[in-house]
N, C-alpha and C. Protein backbone atom coordinates (compact mmCIF):
# COMPACT_ATOMS: atom_id res chain seq x y z
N UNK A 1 -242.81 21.24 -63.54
CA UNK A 1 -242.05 22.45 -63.37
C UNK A 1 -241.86 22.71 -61.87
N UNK A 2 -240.80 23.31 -61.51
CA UNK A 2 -239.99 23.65 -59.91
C UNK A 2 -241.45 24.40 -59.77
N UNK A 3 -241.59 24.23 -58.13
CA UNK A 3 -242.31 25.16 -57.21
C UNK A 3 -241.43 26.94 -57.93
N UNK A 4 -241.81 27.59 -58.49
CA UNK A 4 -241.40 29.19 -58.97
C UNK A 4 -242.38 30.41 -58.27
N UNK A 5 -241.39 31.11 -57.39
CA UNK A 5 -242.10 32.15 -56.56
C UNK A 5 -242.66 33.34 -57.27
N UNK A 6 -243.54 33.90 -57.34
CA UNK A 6 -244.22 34.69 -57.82
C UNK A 6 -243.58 36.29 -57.31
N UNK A 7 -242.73 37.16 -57.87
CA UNK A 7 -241.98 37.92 -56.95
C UNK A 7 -243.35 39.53 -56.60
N UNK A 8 -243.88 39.58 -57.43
CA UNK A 8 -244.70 40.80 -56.67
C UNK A 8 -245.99 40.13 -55.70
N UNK A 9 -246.01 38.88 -55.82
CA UNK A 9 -246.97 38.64 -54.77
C UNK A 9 -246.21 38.05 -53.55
N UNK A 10 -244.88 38.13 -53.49
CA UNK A 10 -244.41 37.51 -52.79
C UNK A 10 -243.95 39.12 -52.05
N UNK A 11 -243.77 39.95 -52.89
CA UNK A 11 -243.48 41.57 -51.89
C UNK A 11 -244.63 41.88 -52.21
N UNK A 12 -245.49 41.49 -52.42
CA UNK A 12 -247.36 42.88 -51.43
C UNK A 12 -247.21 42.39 -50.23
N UNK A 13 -247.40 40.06 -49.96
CA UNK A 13 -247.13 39.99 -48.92
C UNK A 13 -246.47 40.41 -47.79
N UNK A 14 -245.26 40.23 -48.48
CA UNK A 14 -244.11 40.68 -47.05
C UNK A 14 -244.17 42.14 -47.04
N UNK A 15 -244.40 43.20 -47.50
CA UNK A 15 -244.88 44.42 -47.33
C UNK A 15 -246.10 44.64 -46.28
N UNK A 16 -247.36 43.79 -46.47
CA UNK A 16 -248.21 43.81 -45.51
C UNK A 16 -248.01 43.17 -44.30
N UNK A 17 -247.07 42.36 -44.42
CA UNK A 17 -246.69 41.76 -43.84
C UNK A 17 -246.02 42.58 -42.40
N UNK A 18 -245.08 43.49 -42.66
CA UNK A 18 -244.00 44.39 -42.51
C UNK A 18 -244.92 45.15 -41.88
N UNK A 19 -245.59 45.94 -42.73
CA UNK A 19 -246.34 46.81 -42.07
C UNK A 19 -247.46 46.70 -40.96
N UNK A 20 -247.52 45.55 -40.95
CA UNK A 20 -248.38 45.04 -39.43
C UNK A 20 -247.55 44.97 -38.36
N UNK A 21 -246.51 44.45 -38.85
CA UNK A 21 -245.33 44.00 -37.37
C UNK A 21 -245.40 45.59 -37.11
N UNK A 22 -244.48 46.91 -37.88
CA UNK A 22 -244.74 47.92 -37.73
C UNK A 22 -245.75 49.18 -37.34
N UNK A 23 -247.21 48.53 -37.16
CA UNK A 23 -248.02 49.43 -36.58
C UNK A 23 -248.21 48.30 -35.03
N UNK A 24 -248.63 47.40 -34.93
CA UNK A 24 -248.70 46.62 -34.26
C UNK A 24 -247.76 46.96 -32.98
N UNK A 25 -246.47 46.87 -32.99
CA UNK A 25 -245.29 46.82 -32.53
C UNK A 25 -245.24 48.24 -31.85
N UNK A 26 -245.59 49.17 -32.86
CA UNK A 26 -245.30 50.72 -32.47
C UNK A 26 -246.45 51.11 -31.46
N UNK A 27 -247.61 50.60 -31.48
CA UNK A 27 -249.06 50.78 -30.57
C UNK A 27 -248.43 49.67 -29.37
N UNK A 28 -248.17 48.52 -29.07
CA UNK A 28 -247.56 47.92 -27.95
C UNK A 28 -246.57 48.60 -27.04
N UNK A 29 -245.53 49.14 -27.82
CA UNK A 29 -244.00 49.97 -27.02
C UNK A 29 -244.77 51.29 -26.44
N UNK A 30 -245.87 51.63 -27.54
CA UNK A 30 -246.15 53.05 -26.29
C UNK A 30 -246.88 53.03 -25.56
N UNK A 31 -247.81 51.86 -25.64
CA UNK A 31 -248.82 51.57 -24.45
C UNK A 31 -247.79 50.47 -23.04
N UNK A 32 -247.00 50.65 -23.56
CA UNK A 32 -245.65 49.71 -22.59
C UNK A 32 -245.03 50.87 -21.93
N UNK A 33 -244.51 51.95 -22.43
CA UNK A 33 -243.55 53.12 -22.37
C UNK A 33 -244.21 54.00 -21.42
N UNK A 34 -245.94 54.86 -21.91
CA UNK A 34 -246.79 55.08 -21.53
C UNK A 34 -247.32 54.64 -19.81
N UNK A 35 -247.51 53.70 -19.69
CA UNK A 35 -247.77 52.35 -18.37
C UNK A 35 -246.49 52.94 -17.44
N UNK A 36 -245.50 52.44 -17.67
CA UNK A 36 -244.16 52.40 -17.08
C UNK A 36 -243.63 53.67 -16.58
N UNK A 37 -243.71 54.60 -17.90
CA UNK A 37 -243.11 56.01 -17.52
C UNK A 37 -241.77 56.10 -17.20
N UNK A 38 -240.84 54.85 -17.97
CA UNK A 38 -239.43 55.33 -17.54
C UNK A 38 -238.77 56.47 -18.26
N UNK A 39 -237.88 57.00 -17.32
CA UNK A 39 -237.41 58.35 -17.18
C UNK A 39 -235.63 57.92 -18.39
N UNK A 40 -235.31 58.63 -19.27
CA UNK A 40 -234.40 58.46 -20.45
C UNK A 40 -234.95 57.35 -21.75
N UNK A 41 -233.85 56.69 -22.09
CA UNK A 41 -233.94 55.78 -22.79
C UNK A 41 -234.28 54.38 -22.39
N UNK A 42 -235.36 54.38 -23.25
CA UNK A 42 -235.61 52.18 -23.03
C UNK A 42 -234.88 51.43 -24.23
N UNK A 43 -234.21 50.49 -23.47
CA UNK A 43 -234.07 48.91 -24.91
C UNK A 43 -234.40 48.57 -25.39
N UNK A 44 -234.77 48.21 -26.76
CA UNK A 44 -235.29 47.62 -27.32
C UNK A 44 -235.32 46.31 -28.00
N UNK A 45 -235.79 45.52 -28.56
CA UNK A 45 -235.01 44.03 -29.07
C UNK A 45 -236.41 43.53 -30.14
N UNK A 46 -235.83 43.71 -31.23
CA UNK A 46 -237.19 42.74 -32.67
C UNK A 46 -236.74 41.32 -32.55
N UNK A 47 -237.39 40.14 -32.43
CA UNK A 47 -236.95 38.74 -33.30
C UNK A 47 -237.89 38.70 -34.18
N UNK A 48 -237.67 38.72 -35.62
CA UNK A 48 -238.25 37.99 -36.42
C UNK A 48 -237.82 36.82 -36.28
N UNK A 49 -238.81 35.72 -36.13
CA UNK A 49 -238.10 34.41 -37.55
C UNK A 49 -239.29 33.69 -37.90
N UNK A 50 -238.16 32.98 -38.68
CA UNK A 50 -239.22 31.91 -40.03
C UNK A 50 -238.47 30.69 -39.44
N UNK A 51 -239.41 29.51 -38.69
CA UNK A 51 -238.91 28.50 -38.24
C UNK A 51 -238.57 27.75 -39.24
N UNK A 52 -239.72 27.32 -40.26
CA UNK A 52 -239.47 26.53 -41.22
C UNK A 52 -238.48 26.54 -42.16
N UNK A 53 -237.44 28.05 -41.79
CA UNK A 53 -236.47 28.32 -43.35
C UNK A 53 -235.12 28.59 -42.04
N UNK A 54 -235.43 28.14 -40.89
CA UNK A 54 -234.56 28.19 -39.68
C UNK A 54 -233.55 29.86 -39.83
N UNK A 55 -234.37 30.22 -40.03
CA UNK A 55 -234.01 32.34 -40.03
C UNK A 55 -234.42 32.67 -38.78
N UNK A 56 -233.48 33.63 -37.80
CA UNK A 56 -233.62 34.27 -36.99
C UNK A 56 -232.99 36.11 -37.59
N UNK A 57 -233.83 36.75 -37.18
CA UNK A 57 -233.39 38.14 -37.55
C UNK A 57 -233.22 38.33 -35.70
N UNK A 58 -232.63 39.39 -35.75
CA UNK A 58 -232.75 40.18 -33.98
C UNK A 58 -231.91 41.81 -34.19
N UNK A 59 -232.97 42.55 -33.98
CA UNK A 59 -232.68 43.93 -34.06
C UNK A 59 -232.62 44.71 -32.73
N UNK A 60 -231.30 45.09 -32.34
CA UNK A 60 -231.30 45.50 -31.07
C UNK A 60 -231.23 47.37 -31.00
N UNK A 61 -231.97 48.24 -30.26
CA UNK A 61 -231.95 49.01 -29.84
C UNK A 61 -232.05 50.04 -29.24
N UNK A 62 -232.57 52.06 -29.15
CA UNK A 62 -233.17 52.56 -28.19
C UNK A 62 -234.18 53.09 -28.88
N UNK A 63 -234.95 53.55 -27.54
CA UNK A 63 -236.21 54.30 -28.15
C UNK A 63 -235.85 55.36 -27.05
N UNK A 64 -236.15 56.96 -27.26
CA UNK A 64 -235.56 57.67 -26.38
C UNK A 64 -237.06 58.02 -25.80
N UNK A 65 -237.55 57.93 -24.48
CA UNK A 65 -239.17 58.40 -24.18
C UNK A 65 -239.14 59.81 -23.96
N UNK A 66 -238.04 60.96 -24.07
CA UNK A 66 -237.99 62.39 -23.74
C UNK A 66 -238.13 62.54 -22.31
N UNK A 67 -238.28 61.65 -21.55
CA UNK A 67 -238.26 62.58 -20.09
C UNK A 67 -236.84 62.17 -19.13
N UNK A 68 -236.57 62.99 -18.47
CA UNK A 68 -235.40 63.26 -17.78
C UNK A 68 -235.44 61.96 -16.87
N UNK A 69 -233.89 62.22 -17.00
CA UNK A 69 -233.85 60.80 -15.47
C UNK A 69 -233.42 61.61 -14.67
């Protein structure tokens, strides 16, 4: 029988998955943001990928830090 993906163990993974990039990611930018102290908006940029399935994701955009330029 075909290799057959298991679909709720295949989303707990990528859910925990998700949610690591997401706390992970969010504790880095403000200890980056924090450090720096730039004044308006910073850039932002995600790459996910999966080499082996040759996927690139790229999420581009702002994070506003509230202080004046």
């Amino acid at each position: 029988m075909p290799n057959q993906m298991n679909d709720e163990a295949f989303n707990m993974s990528m859910r925990k998955f998700l949610k690591q990039v997401g706390v992970t990611s969010q504790q880095q930018i403000e200890q980056a943001v924090r450090g720096a102290k730039p004044a308006g908006n910073v850039k932002v940029r995600a790459v996910i990928t999966i080499p082996e399935l040759g996927m690139e994701h790229v999420i581009d955009g702002e994070i506003a830090t509230g202080a004046s330029e």
